[in-house]
N, C-alpha and C. Protein backbone atom coordinates (compact mmCIF):
# COMPACT_ATOMS: atom_id res chain seq x y z
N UNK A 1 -19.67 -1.12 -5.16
CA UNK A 1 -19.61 -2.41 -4.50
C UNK A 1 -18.87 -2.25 -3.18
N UNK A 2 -19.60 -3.05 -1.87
CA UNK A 2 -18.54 -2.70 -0.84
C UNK A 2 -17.65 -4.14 -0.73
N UNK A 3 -16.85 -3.69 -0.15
CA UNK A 3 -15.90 -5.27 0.39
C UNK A 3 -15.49 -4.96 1.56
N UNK A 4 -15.48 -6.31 2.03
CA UNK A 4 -14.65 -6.51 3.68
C UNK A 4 -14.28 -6.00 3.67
N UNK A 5 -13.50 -6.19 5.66
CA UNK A 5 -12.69 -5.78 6.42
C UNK A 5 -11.21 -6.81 5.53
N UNK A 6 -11.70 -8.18 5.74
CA UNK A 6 -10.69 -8.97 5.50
C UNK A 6 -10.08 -9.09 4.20
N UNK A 7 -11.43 -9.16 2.89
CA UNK A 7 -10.97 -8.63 1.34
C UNK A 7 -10.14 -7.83 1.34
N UNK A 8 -10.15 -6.24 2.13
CA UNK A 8 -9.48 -5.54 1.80
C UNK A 8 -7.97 -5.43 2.40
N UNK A 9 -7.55 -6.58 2.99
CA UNK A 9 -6.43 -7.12 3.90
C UNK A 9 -5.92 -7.95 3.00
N UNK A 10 -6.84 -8.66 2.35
CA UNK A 10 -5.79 -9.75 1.72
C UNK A 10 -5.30 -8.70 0.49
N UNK A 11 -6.26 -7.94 -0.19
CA UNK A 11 -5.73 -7.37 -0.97
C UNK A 11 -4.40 -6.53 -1.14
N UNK A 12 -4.78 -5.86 -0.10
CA UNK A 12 -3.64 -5.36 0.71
C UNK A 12 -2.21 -5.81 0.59
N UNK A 13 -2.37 -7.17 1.34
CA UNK A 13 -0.87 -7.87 1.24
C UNK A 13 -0.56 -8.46 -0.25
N UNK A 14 -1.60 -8.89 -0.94
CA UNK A 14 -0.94 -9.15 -2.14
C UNK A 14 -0.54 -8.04 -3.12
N UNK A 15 -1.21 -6.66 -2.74
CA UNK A 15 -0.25 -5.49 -3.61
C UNK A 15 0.90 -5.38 -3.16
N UNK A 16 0.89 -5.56 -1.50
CA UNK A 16 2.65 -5.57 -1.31
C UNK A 16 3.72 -6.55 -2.02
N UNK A 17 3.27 -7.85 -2.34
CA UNK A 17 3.75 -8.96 -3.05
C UNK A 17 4.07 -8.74 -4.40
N UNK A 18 3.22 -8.52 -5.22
CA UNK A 18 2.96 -8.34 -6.52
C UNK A 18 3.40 -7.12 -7.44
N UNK A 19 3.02 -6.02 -6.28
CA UNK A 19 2.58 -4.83 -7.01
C UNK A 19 0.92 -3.91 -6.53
N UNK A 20 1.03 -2.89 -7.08
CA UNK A 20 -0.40 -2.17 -6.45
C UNK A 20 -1.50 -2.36 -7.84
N UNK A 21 -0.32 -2.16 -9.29
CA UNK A 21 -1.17 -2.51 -10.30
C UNK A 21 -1.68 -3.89 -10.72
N UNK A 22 -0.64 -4.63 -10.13
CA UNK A 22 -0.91 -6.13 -11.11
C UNK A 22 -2.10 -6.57 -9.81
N UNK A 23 -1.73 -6.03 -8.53
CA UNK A 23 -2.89 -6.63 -7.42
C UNK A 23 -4.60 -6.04 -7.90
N UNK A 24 -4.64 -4.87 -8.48
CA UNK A 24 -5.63 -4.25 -9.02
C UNK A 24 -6.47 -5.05 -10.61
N UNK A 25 -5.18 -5.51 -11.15
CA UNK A 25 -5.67 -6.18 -12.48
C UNK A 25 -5.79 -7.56 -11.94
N UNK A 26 -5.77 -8.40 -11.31
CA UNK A 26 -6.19 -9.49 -10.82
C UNK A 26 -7.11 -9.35 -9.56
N UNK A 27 -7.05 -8.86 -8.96
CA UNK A 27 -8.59 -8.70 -8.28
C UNK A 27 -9.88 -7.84 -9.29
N UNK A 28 -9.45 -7.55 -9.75
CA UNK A 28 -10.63 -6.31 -11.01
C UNK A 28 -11.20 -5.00 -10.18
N UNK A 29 -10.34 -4.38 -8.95
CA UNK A 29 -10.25 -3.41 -8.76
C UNK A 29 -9.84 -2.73 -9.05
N UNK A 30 -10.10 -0.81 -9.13
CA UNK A 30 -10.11 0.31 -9.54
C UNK A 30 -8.44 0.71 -8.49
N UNK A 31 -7.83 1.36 -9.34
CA UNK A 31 -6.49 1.24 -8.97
C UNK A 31 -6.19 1.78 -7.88
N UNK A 32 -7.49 3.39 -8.53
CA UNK A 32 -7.18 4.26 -7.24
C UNK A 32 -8.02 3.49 -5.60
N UNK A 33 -8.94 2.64 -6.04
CA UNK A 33 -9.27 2.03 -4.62
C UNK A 33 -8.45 1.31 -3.94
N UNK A 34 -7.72 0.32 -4.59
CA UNK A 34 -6.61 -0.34 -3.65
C UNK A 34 -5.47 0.84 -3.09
N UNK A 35 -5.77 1.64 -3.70
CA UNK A 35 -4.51 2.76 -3.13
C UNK A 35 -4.76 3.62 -2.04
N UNK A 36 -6.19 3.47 -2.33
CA UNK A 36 -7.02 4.70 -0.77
C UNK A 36 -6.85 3.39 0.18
N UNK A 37 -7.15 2.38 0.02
CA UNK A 37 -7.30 1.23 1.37
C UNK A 37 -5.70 1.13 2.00
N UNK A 38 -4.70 1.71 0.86
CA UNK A 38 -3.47 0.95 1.51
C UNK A 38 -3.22 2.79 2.43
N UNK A 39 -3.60 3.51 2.09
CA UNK A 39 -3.38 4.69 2.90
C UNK A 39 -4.13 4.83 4.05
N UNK A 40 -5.69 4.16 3.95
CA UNK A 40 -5.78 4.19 5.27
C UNK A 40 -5.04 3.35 6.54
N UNK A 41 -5.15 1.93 5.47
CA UNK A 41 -4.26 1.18 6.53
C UNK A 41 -3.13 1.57 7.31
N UNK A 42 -2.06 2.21 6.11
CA UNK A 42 -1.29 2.61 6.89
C UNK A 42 -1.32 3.41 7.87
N UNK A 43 -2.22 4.68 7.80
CA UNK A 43 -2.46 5.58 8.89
C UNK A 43 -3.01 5.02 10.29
N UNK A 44 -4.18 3.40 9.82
CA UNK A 44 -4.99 2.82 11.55
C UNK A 44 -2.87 2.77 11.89
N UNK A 45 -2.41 1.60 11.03
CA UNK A 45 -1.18 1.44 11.65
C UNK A 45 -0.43 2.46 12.63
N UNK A 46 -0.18 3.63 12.15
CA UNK A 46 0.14 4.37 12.96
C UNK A 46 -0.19 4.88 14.01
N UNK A 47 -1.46 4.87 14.04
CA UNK A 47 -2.10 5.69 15.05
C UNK A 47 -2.29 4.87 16.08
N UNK A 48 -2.28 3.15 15.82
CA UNK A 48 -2.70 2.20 17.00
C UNK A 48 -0.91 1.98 17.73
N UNK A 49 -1.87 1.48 18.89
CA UNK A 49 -0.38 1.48 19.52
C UNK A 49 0.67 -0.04 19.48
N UNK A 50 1.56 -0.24 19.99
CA UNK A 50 2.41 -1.60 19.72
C UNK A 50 1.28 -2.78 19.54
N UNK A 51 1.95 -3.56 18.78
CA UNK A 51 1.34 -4.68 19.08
C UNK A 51 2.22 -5.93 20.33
N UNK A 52 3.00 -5.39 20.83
CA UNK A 52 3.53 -5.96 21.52
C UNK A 52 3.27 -5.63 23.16
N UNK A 53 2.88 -4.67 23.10
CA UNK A 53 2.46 -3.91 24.26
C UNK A 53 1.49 -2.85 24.51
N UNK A 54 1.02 -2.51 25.73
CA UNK A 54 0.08 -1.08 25.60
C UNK A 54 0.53 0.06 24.94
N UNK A 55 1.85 0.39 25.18
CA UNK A 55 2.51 1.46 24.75
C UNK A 55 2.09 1.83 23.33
N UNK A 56 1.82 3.57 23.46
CA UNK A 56 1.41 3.98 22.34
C UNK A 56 2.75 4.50 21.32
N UNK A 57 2.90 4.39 20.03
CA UNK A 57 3.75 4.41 19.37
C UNK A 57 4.65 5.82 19.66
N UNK A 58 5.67 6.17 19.72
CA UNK A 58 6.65 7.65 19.59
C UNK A 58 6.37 8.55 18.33
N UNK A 59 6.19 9.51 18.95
CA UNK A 59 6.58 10.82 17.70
C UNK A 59 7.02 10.15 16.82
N UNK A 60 8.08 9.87 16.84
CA UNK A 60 9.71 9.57 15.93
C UNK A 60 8.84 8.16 15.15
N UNK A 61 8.42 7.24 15.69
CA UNK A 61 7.79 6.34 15.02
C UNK A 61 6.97 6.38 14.33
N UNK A 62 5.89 7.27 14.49
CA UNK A 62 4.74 7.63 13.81
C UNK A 62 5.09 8.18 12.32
N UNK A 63 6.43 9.26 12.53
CA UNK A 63 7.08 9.90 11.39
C UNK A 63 7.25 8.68 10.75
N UNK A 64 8.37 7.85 10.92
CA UNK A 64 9.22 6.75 10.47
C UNK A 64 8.14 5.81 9.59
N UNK A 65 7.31 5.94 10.03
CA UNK A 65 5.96 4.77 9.94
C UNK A 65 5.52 5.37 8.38
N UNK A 66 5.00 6.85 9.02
CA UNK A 66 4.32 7.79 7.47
C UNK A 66 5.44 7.84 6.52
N UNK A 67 6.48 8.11 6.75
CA UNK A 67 7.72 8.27 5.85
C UNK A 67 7.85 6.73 5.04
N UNK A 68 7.90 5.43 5.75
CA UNK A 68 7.60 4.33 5.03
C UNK A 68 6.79 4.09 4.39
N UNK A 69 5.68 4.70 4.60
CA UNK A 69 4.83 4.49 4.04
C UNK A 69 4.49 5.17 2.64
N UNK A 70 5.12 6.42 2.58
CA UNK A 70 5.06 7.23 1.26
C UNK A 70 6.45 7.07 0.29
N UNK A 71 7.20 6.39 1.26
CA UNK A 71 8.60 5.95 0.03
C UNK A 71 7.74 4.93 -0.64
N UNK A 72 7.30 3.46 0.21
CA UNK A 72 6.52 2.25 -0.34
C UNK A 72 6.03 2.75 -1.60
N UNK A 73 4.99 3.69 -1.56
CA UNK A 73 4.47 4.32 -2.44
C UNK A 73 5.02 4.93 -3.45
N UNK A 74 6.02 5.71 -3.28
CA UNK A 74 6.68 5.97 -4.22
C UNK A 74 7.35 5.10 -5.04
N UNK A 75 7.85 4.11 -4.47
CA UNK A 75 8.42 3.13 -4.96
C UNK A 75 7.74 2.15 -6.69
N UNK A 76 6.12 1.99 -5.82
CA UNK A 76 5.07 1.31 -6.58
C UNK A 76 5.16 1.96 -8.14
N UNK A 77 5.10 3.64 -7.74
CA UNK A 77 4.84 4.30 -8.90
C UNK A 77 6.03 4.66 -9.96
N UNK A 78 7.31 4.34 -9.42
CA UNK A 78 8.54 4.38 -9.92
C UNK A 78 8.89 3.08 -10.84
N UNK A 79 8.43 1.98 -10.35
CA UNK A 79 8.49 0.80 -10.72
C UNK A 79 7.12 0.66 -11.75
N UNK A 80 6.02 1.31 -12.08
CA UNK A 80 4.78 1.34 -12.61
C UNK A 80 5.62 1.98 -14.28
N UNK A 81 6.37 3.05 -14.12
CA UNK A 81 7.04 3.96 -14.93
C UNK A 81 8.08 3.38 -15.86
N UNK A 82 8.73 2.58 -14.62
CA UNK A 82 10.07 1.81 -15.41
C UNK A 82 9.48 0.92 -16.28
N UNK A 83 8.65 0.20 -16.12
CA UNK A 83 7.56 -0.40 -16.65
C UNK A 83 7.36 -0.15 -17.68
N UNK A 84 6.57 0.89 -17.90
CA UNK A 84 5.91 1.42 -19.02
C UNK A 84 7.01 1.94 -20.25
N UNK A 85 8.44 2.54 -19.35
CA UNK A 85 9.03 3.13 -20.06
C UNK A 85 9.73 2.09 -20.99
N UNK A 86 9.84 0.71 -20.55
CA UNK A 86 10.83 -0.50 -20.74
C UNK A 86 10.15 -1.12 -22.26
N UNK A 87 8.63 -1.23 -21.93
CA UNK A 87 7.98 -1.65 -23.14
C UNK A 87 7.50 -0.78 -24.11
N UNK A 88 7.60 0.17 -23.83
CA UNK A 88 7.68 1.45 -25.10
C UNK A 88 8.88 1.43 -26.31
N UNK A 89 9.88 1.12 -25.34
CA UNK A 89 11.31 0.80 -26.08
C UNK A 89 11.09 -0.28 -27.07
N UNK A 90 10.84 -1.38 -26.81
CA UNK A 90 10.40 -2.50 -26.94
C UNK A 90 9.89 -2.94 -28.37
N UNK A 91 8.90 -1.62 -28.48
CA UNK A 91 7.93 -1.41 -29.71
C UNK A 91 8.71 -0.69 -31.12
């Protein structure tokens, strides 16, 4: 199935809100797809320049940018774990 430009924006921001899994189980997307869209995004992000100006983004920013972008990520999957690990106990 394809989806938007814009589907895949809103989706986008509501995995940042929510989560990457719970945004995946309420839209009824495939987990690993919301996860390839949020990597490309992040990369147009980087690569385009300010939005405030022409100026194209710094070395140092571009790092800062990818580096945010793979903690974010890490984060998702740390919190996916604690998760899992919390309701295992549980049982």
């Amino acid at each position: 199935m394809k989806y938007g430009k814009e589907f895949k924006e809103q989706a986008i921001n509501l995995s940042d809100e929510i989560g990457l899994k719970q945004a995946c189980l309420q839209l009824g997307i495939a987990y690993g797809t919301l996860a390839d869209w949020r990597k490309s995004y992040n990369r147009e992000r980087i690569s385009k320049p300010k939005e405030t100006g022409d100026e194209p983004l710094t070395e140092r920013e571009k790092k800062l940018m990818k580096e945010n972008a793979e903690l974010h990520e890490t984060n998702e999957i740390l919190k996916e774990a604690f998760r899992f690990f919390v309701n295992d106990r549980k049982r």
